[in-house]
N, C-alpha and C. Protein backbone atom coordinates (compact mmCIF):
# COMPACT_ATOMS: atom_id res chain seq x y z
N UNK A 1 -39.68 41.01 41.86
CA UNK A 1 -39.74 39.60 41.58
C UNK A 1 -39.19 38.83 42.78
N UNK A 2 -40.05 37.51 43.05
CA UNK A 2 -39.63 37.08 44.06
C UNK A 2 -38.24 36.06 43.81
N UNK A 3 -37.70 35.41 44.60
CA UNK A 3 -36.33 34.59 44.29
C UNK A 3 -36.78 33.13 43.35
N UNK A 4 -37.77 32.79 43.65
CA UNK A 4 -38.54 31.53 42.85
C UNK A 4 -38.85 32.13 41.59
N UNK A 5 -38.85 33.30 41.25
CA UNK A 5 -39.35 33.61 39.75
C UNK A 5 -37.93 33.92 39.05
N UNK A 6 -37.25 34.92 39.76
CA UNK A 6 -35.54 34.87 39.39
C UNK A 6 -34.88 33.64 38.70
N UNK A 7 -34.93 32.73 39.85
CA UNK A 7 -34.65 31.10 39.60
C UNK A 7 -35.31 30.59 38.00
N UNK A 8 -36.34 31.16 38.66
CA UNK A 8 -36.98 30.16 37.25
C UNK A 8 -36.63 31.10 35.62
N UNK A 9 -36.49 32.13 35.89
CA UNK A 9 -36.49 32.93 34.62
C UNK A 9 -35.07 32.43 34.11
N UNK A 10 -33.43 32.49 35.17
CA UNK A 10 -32.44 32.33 34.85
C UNK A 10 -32.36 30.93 34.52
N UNK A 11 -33.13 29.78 34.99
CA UNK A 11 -32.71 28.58 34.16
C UNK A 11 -33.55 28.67 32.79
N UNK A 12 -34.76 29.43 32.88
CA UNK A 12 -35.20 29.49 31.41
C UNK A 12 -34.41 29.66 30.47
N UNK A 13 -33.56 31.01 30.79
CA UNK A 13 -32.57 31.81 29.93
C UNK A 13 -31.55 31.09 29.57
N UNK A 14 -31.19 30.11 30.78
CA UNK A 14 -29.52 29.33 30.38
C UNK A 14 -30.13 28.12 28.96
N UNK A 15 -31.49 27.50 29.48
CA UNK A 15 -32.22 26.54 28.48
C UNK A 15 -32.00 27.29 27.08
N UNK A 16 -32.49 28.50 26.86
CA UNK A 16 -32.62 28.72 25.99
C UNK A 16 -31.09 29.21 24.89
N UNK A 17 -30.46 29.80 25.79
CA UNK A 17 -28.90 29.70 25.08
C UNK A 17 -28.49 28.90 24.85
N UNK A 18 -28.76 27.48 26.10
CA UNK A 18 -28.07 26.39 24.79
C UNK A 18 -28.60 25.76 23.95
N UNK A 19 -29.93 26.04 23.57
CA UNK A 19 -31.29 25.63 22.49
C UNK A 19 -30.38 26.37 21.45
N UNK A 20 -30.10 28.12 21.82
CA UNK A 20 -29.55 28.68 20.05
C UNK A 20 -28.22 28.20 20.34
N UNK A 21 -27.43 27.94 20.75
CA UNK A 21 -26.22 27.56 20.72
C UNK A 21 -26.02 26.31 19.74
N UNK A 22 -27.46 25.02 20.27
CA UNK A 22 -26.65 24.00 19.50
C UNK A 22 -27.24 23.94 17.88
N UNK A 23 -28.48 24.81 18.23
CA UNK A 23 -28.79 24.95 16.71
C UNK A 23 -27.80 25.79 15.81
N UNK A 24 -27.00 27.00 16.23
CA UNK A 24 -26.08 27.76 15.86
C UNK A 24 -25.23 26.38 15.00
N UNK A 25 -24.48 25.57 16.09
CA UNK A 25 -23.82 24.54 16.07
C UNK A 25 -24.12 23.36 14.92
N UNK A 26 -24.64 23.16 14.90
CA UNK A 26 -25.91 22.34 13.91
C UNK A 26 -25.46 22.76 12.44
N UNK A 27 -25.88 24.09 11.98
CA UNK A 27 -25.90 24.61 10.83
C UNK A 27 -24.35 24.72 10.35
N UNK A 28 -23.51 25.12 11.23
CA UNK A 28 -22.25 25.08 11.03
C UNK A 28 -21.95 23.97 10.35
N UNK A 29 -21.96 23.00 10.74
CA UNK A 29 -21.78 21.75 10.21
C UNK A 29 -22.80 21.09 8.91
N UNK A 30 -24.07 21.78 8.67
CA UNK A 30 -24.52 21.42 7.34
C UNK A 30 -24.32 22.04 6.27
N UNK A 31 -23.67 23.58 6.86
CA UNK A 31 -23.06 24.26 5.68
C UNK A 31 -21.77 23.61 4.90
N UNK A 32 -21.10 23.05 5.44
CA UNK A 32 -20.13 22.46 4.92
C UNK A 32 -20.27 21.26 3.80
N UNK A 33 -21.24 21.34 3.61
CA UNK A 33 -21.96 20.12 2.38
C UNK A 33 -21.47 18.88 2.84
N UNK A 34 -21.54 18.05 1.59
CA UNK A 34 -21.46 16.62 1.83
C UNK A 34 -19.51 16.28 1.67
N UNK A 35 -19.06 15.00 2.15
CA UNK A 35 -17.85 14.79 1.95
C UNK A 35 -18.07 13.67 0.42
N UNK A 36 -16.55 13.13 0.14
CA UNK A 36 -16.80 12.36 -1.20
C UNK A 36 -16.39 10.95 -0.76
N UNK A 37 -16.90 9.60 -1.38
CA UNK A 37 -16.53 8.39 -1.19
C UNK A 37 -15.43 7.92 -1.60
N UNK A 38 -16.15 7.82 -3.30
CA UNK A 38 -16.05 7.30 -4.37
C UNK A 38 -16.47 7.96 -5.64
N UNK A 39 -15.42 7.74 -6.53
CA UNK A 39 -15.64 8.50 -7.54
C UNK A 39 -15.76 7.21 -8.80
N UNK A 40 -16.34 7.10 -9.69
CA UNK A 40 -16.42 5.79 -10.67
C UNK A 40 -16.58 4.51 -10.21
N UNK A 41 -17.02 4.43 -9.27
CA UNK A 41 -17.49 3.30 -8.27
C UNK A 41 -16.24 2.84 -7.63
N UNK A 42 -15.08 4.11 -7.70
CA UNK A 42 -14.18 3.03 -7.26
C UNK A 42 -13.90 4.24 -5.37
N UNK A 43 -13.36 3.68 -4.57
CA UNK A 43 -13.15 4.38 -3.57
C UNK A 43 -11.21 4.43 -2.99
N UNK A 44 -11.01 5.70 -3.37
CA UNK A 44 -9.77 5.78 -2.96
C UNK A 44 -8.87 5.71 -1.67
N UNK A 45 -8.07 4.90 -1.13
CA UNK A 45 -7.52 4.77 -0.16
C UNK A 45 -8.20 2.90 0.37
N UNK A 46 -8.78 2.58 -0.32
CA UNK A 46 -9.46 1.02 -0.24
C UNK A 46 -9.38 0.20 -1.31
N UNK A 47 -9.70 0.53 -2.44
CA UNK A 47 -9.85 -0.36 -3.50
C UNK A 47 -8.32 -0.70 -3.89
N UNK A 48 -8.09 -1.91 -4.21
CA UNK A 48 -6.94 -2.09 -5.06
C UNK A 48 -7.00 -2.42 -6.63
N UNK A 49 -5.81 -2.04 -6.99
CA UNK A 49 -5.77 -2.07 -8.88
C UNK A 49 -6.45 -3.21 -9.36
N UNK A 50 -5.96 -4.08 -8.87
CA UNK A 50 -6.41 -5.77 -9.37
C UNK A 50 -7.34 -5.99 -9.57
N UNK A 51 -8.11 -5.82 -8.56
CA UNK A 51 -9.78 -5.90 -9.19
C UNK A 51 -10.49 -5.03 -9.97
N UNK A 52 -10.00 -3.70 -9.75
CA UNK A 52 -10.46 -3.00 -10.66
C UNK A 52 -10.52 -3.00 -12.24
N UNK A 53 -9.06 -3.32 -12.42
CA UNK A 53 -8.42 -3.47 -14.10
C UNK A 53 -9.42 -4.94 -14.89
N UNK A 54 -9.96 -5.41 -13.83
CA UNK A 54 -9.88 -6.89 -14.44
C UNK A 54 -11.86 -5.78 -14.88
N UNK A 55 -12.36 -5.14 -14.63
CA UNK A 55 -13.90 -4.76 -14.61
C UNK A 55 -13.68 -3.59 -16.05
N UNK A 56 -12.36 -2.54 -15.93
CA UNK A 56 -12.52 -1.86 -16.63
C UNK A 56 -11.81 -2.31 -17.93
N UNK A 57 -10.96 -2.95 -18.01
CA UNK A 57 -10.07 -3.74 -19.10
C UNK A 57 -11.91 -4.40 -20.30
N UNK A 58 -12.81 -4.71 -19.78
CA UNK A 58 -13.88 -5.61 -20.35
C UNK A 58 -14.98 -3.81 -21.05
N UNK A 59 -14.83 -2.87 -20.58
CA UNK A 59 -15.47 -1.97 -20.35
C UNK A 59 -14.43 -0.74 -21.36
N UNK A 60 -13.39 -0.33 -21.33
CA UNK A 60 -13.00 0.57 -21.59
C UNK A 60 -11.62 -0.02 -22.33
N UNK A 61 -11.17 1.14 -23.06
CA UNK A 61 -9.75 0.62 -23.93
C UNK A 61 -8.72 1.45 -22.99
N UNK A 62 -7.75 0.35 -22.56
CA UNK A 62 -6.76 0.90 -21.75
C UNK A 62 -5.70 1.86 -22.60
N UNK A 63 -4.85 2.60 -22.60
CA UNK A 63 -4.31 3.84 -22.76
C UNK A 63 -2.92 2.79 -22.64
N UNK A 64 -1.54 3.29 -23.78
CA UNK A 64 -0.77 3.20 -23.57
C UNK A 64 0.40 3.62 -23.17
N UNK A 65 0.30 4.89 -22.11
CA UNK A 65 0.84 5.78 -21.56
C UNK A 65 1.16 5.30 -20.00
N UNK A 66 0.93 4.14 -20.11
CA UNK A 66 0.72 3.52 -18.55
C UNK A 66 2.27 3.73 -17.55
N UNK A 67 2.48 3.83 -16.29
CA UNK A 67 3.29 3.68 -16.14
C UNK A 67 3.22 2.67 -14.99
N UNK A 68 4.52 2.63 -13.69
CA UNK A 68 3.83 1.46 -12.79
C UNK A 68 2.87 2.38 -11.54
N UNK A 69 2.69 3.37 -11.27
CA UNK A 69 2.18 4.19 -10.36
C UNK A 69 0.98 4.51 -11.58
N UNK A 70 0.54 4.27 -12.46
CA UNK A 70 -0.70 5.42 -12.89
C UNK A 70 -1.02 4.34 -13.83
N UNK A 71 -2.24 4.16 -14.25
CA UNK A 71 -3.28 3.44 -15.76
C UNK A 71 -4.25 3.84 -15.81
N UNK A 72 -4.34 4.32 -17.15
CA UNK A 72 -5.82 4.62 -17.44
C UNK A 72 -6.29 3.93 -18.64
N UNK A 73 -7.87 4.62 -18.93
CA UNK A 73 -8.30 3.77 -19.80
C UNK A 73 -9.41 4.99 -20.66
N UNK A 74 -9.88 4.52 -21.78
CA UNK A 74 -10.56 5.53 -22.50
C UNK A 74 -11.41 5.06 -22.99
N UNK A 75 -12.68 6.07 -23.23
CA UNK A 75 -14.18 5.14 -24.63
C UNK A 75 -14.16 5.98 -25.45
N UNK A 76 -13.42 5.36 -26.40
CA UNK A 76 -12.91 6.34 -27.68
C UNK A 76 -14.67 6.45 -28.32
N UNK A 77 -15.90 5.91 -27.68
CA UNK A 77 -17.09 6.48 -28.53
C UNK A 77 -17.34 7.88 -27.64
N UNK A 78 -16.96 8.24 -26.55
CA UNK A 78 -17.35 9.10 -25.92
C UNK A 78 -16.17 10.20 -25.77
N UNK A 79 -14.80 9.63 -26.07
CA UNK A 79 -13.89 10.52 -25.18
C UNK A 79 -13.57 10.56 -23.82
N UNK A 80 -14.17 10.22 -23.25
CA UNK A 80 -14.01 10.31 -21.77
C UNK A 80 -12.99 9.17 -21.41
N UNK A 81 -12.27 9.85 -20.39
CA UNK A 81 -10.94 9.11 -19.83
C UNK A 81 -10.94 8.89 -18.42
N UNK A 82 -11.07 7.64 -17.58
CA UNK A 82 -10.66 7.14 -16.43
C UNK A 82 -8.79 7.31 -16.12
N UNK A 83 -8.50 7.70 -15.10
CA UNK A 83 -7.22 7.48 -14.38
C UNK A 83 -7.18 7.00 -13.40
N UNK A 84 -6.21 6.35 -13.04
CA UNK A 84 -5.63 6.14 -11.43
C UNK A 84 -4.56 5.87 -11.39
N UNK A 85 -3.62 6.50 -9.71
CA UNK A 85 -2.92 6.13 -9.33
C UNK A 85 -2.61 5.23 -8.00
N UNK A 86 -1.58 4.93 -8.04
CA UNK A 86 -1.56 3.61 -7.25
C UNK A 86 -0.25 3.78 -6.31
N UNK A 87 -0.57 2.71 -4.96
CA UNK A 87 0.69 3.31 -4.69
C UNK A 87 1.34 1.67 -4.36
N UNK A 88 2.38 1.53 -3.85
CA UNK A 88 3.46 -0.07 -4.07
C UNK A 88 2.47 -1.06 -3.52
N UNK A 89 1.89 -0.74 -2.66
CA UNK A 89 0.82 -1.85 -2.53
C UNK A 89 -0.20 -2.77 -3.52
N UNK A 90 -0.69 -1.31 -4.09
CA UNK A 90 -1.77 -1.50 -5.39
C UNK A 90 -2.91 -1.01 -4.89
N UNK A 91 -2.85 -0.10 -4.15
CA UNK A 91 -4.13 0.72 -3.51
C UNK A 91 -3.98 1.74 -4.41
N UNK A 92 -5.56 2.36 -4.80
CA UNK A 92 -5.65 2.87 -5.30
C UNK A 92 -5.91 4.17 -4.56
N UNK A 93 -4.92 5.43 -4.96
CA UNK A 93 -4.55 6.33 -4.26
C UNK A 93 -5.54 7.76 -4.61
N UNK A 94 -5.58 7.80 -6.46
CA UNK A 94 -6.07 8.85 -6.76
C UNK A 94 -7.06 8.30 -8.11
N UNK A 95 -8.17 8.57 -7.89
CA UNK A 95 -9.00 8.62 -9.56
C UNK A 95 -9.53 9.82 -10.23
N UNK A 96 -9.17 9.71 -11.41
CA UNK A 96 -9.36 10.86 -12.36
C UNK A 96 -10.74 10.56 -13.28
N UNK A 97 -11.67 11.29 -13.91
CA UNK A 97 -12.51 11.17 -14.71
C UNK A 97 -12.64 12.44 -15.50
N UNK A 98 -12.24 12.51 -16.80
CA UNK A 98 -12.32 13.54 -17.52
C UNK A 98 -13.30 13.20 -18.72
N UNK A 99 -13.64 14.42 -19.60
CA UNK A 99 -13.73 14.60 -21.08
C UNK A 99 -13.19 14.53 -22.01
N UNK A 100 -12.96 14.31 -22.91
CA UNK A 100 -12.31 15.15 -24.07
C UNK A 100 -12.89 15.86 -25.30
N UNK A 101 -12.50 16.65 -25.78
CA UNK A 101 -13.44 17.65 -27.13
C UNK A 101 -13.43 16.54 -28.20
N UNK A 102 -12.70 15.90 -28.33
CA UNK A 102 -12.57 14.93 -29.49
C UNK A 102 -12.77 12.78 -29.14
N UNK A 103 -13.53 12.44 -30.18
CA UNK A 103 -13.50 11.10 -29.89
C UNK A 103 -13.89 10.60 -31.58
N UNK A 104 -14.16 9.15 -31.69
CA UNK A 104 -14.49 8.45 -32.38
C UNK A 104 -16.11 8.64 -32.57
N UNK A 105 -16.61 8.66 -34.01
CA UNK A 105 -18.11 8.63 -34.55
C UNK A 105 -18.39 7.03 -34.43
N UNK A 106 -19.06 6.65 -33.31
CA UNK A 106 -19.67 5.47 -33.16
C UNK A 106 -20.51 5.40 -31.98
N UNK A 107 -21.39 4.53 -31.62
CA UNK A 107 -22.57 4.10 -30.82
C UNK A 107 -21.73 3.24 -29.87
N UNK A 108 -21.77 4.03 -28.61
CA UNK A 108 -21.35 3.68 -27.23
C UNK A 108 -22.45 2.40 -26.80
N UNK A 109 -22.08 1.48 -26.23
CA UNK A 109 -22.80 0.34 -25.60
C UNK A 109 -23.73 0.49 -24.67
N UNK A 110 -23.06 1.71 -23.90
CA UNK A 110 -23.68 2.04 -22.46
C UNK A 110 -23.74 4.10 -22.18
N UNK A 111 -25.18 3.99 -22.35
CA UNK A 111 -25.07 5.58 -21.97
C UNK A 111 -24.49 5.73 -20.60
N UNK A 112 -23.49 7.18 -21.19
CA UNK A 112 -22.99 7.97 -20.18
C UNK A 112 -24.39 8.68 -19.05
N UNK A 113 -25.30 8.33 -19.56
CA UNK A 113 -25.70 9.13 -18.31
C UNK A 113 -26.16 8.40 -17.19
N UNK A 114 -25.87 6.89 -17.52
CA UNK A 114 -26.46 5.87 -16.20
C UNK A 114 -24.93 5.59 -16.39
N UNK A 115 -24.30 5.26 -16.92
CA UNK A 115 -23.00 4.56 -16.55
C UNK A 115 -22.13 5.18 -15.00
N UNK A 116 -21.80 3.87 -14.32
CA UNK A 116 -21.39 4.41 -12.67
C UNK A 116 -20.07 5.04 -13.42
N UNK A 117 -19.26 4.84 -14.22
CA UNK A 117 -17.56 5.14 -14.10
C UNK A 117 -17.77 6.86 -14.19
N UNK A 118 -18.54 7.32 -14.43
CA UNK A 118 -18.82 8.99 -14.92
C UNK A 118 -19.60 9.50 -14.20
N UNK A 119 -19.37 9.18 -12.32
CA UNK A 119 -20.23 9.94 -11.55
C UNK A 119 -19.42 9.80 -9.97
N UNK A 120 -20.08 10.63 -9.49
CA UNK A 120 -19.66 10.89 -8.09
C UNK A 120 -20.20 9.45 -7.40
N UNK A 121 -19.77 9.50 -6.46
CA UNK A 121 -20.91 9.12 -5.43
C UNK A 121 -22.08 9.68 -4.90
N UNK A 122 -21.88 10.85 -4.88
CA UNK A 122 -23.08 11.72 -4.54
C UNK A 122 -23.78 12.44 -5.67
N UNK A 123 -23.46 12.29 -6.89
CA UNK A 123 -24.67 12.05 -8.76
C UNK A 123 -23.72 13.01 -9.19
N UNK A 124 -22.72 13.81 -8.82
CA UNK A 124 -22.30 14.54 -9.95
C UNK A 124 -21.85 14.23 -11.61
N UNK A 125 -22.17 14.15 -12.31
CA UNK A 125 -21.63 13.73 -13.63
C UNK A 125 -20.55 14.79 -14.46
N UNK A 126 -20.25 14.06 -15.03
CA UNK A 126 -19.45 14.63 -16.34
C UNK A 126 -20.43 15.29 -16.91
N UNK A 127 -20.43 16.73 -17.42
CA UNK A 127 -21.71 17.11 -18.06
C UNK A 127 -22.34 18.35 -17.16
N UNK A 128 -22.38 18.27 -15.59
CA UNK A 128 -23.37 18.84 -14.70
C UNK A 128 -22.99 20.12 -14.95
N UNK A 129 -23.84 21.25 -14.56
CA UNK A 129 -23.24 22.78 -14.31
C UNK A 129 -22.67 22.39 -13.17
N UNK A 130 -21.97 23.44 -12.50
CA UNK A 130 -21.05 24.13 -11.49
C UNK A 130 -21.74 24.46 -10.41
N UNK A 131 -23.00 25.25 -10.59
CA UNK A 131 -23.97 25.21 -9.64
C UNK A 131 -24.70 24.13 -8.78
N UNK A 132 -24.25 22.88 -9.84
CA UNK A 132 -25.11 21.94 -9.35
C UNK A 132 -24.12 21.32 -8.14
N UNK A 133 -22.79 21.15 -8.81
CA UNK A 133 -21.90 20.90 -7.69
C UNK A 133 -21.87 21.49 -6.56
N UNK A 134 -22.18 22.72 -6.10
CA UNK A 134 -22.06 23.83 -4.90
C UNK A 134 -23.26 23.37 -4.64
N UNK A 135 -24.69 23.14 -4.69
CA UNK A 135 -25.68 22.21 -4.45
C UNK A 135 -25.15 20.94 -3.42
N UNK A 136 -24.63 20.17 -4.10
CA UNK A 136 -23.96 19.42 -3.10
C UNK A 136 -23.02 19.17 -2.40
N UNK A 137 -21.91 19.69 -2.87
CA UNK A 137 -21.24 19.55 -1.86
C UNK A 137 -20.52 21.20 -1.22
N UNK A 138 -21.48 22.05 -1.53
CA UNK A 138 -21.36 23.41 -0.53
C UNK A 138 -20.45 24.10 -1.27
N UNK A 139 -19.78 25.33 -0.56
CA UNK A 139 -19.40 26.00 -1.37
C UNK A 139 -17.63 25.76 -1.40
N UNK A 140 -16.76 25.75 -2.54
CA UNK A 140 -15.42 24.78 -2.28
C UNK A 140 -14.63 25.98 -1.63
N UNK A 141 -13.86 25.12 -1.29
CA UNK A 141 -12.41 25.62 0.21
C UNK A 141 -12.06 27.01 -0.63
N UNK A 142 -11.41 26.24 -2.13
CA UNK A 142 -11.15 27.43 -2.82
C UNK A 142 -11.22 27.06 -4.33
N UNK A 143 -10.80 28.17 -5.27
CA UNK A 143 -10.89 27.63 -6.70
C UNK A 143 -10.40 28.86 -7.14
N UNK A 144 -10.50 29.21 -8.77
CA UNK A 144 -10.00 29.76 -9.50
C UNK A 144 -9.93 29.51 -11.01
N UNK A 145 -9.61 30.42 -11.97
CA UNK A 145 -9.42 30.25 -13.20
C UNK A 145 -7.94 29.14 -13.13
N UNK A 146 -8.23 28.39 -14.30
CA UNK A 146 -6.97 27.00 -14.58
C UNK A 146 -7.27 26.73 -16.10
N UNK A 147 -5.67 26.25 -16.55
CA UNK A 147 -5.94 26.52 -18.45
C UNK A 147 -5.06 24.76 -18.00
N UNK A 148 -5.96 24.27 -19.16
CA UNK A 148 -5.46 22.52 -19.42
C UNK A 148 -5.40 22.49 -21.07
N UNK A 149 -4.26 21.68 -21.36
CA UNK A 149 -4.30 22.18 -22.85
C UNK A 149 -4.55 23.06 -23.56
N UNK A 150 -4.04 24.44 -23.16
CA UNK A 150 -5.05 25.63 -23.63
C UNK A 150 -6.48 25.64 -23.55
N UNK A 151 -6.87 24.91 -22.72
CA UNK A 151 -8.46 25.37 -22.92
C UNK A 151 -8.74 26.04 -21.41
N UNK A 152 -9.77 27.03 -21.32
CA UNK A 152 -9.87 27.39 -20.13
C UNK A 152 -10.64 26.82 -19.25
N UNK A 153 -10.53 26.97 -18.16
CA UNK A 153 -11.20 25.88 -16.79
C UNK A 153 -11.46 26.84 -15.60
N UNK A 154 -12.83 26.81 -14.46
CA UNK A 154 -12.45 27.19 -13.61
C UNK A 154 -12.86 26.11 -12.97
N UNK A 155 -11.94 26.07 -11.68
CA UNK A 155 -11.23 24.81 -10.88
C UNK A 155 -12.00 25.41 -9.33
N UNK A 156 -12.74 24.04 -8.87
CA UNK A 156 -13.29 24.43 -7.26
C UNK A 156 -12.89 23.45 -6.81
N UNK A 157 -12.11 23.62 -5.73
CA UNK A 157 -11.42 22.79 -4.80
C UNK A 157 -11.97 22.76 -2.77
N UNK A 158 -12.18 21.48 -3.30
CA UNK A 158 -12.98 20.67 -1.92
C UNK A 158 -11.75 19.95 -0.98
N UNK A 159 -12.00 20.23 0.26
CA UNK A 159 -10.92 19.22 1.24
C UNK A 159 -12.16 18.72 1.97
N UNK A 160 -11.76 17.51 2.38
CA UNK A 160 -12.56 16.60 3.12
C UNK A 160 -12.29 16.23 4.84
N UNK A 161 -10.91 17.13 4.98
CA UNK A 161 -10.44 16.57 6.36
C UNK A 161 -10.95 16.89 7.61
N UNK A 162 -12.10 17.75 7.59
CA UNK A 162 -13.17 17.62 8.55
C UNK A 162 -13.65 16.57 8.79
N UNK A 163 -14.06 15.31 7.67
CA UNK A 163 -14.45 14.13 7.42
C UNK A 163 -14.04 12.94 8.37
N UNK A 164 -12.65 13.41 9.09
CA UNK A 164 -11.69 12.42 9.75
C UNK A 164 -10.88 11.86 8.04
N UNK A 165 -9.37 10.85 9.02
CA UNK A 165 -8.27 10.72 7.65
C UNK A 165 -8.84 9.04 7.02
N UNK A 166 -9.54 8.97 7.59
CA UNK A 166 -10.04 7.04 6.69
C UNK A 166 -10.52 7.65 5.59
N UNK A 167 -11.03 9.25 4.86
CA UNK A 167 -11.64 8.92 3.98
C UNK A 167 -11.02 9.96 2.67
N UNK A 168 -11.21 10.30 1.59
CA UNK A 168 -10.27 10.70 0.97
C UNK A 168 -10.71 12.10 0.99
N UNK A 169 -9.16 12.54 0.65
CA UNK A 169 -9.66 14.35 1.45
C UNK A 169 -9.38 15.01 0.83
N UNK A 170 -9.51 15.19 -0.85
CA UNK A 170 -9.41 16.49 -1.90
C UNK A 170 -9.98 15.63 -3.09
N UNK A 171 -11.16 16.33 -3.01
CA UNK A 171 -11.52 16.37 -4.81
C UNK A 171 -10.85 17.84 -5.46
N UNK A 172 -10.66 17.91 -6.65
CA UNK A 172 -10.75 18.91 -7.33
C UNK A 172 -11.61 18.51 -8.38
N UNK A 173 -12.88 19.40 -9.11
CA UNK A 173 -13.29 19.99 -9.87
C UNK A 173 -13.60 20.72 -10.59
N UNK A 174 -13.24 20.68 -11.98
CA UNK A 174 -12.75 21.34 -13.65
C UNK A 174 -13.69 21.52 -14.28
N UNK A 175 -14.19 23.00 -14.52
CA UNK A 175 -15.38 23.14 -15.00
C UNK A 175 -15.16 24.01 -16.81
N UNK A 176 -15.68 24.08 -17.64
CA UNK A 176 -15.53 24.63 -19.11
C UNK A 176 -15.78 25.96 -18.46
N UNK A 177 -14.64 27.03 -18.89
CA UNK A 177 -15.29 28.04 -17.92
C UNK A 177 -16.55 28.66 -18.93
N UNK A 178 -16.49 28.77 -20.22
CA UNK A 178 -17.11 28.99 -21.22
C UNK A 178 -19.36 28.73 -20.64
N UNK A 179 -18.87 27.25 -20.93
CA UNK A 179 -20.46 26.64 -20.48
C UNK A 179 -20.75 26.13 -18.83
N UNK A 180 -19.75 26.27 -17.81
CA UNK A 180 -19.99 25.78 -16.96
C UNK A 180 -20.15 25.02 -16.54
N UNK A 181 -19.92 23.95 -17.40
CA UNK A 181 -20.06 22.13 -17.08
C UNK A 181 -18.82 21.83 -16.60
N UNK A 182 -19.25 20.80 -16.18
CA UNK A 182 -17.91 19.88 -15.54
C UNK A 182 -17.22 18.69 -16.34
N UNK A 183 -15.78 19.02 -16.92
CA UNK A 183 -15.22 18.66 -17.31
C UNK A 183 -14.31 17.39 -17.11
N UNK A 184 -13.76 17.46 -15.35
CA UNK A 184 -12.98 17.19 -14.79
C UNK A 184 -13.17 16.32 -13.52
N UNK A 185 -12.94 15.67 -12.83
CA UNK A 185 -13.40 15.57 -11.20
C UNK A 185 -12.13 14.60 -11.26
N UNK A 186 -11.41 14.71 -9.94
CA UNK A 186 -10.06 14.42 -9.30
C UNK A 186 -11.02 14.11 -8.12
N UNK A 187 -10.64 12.98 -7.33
CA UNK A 187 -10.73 12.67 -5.93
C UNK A 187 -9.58 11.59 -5.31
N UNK A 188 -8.24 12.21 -4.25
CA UNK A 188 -7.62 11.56 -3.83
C UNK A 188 -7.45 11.44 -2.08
N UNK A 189 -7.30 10.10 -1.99
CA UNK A 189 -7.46 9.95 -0.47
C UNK A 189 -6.01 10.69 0.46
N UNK A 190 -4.71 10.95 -0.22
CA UNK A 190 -3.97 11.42 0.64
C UNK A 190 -4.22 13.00 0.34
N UNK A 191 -4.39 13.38 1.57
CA UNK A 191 -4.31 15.05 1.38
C UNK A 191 -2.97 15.43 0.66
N UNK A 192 -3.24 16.93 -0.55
CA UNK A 192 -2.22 16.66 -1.16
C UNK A 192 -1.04 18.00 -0.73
């Protein structure tokens, strides 16, 4: 081979390593699924209490367990329970969205399955399988079997701090370990 074909073969070769390199590179980063916003339309580490209370107070029956760091609220036709905590400012630090096995026999105003307070930002609902979650947002950091009130749960835990720190960086999600639905979803902006 002459030195002009050498030349040309070795910049081919360098082209082409960094062609698989950045595609290598690429995938790395879509494996990691999606990060989280907002959970119940509300977004942690931005929203403050004030406006919020004044939307869900019209919407949901507040809980009298309140303290000055935490309020929640409940739809005794559904069971399902909103939380948050707060921190001296009135930023809202952490939101909770659960189930419960038990509620009131009556006709909810607003189906749970369009209602924003009972979803991700990215569609997970109260209700979804477990699979569907690893669908979107990849496969979690870590998880495990978890018992809440005696009932059993398995728990997949997401960090977001690849994301950069503006945005909130641990969901946890609580699944029936029984049926595989999702019970539970935690999303707080301070890493915990």
């Amino acid at each position: 081979m002459n030195r002009a074909w050498m030349k040309f073969w070795l910049c081919a070769s360098l082209l082409a390593l960094t062609v698989s390199a950045g595609a290598v590179s690429q995938k790395q980063k879509g494996d990691q699924g999606k990060n989280e916003l907002t959970l119940a339309s509300i977004q942690p580490g931005r929203d403050k209490i004030v406006a919020v209370e004044k939307l869900l107070n019209d919407h949901l029956r507040p809980d009298d367990s309140e303290s000055a760091s935490g309020h929640s609220w409940s739809d005794p036709c559904s069971g399902r329970r909103l939380s948050l905590e707060v921190d001296r400012a009135g930023v809202i630090q952490t939101v909770t969205i659960s189930s419960a096995t038990t509620h009131e026999n009556c006709k909810s105003k607003v189906d749970p399955k369009k209602d924003p307070l009972w979803v991700t930002g990215q569609g997970i609902r109260l209700g979804d399988i477990s699979e569907h979650v690893v669908e979107v947002y990849g496969a979690p950091n870590s998880g495990g079997p978890s018992v809440k009130a005696g009932h059993e749960l398995e728990l997949m835990f997401y960090m977001f701090d690849w994301a950069g720190s503006n945005v909130p960086q641990v969901m946890e999600i609580s699944c029936d370990k029984e049926s595989g639905r999702v019970v539970e979803i935690m999303l707080a902006f301070p890493s915990l």
